[in-house]
Protein backbone atom coordinates (compact mmCIF):
# COMPACT_ATOMS: atom_id res chain seq x y z
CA UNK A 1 -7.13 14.65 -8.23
CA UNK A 2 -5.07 12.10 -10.14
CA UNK A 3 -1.21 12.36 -9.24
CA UNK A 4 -0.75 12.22 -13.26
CA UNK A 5 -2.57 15.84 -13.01
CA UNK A 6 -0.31 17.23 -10.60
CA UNK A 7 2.57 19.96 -12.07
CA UNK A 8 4.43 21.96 -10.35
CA UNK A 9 3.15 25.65 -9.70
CA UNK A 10 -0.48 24.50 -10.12
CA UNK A 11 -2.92 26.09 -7.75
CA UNK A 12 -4.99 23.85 -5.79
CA UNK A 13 -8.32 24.16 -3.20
CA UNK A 14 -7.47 22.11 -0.10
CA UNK A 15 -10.37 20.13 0.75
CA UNK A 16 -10.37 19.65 4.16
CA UNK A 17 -9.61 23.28 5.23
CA UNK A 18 -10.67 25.23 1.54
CA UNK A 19 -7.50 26.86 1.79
CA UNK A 20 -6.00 27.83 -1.65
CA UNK A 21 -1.83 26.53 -2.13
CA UNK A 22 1.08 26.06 -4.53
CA UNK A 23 1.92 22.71 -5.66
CA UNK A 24 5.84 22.90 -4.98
CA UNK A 25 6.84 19.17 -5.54
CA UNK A 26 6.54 16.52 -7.29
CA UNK A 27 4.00 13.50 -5.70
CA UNK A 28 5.64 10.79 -4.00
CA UNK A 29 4.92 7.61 -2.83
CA UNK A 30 2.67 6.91 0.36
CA UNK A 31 0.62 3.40 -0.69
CA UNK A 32 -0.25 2.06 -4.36
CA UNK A 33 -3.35 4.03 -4.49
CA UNK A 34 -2.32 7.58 -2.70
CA UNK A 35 0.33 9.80 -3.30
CA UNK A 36 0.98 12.63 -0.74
CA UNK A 37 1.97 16.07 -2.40
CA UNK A 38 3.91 18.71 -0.88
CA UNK A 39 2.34 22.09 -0.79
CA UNK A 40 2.43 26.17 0.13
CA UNK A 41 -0.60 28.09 1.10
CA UNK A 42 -1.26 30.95 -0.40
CA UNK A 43 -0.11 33.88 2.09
CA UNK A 44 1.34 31.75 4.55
CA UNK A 45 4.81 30.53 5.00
CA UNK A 46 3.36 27.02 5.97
CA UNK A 47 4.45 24.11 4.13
CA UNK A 48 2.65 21.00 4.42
CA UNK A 49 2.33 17.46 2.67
CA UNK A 50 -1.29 16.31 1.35
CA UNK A 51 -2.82 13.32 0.06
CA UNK A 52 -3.36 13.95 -3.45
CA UNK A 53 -7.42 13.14 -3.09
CA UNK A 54 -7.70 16.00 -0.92
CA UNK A 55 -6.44 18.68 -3.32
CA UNK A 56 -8.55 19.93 -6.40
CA UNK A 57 -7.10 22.07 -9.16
CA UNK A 58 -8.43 25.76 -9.41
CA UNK A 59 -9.87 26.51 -12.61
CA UNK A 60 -7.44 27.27 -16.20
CA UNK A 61 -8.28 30.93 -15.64
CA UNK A 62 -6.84 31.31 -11.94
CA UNK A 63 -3.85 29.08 -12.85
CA UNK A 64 -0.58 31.36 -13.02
CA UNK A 65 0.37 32.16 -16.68
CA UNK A 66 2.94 29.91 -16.91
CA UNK A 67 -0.02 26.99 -17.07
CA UNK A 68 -1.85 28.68 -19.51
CA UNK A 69 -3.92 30.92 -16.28
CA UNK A 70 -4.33 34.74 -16.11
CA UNK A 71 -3.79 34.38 -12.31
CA UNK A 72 -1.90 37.52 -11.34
CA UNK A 73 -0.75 37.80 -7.34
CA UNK A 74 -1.64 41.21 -6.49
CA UNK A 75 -1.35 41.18 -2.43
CA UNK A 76 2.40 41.89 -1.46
CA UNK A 77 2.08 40.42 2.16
CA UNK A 78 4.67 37.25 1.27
């Protein structure tokens, strides 16, 4: 995905492990045509950066309300 696409709280598939995570910061610069984007998985307290070509965002619907989703976090383990 296009860093320009990338918000914070957006909910993202991870492409090379099809994890799902939390976009928790802004992108920032790695060479003119990548940007690497830190991220949370989803029930995990791992943190990691990505590449921003390696993260596509979930669907409107399983985006967290706040982004116009109707994504609702129903497991308490985290």
């Amino acid at each position: 995905m296009k860093s320009n696409e990338i918000q914070l709280g957006l909910r993202v598939r991870v492409s090379s492990n099809g994890l799902t995570a939390l976009v928790v910061g802004t992108p920032e610069y790695y060479t003119p045509r990548a940007k690497l984007v830190r991220i949370k998985y989803e029930n995990s307290t791992r943190y990691e950066y990505m590449i921003n070509h390696q993260l596509t965002a979930l669907p409107t619907d399983e985006q967290y309300p706040a982004l116009g989703g109707s994504h609702v976090n129903t497991e308490k383990r985290f």
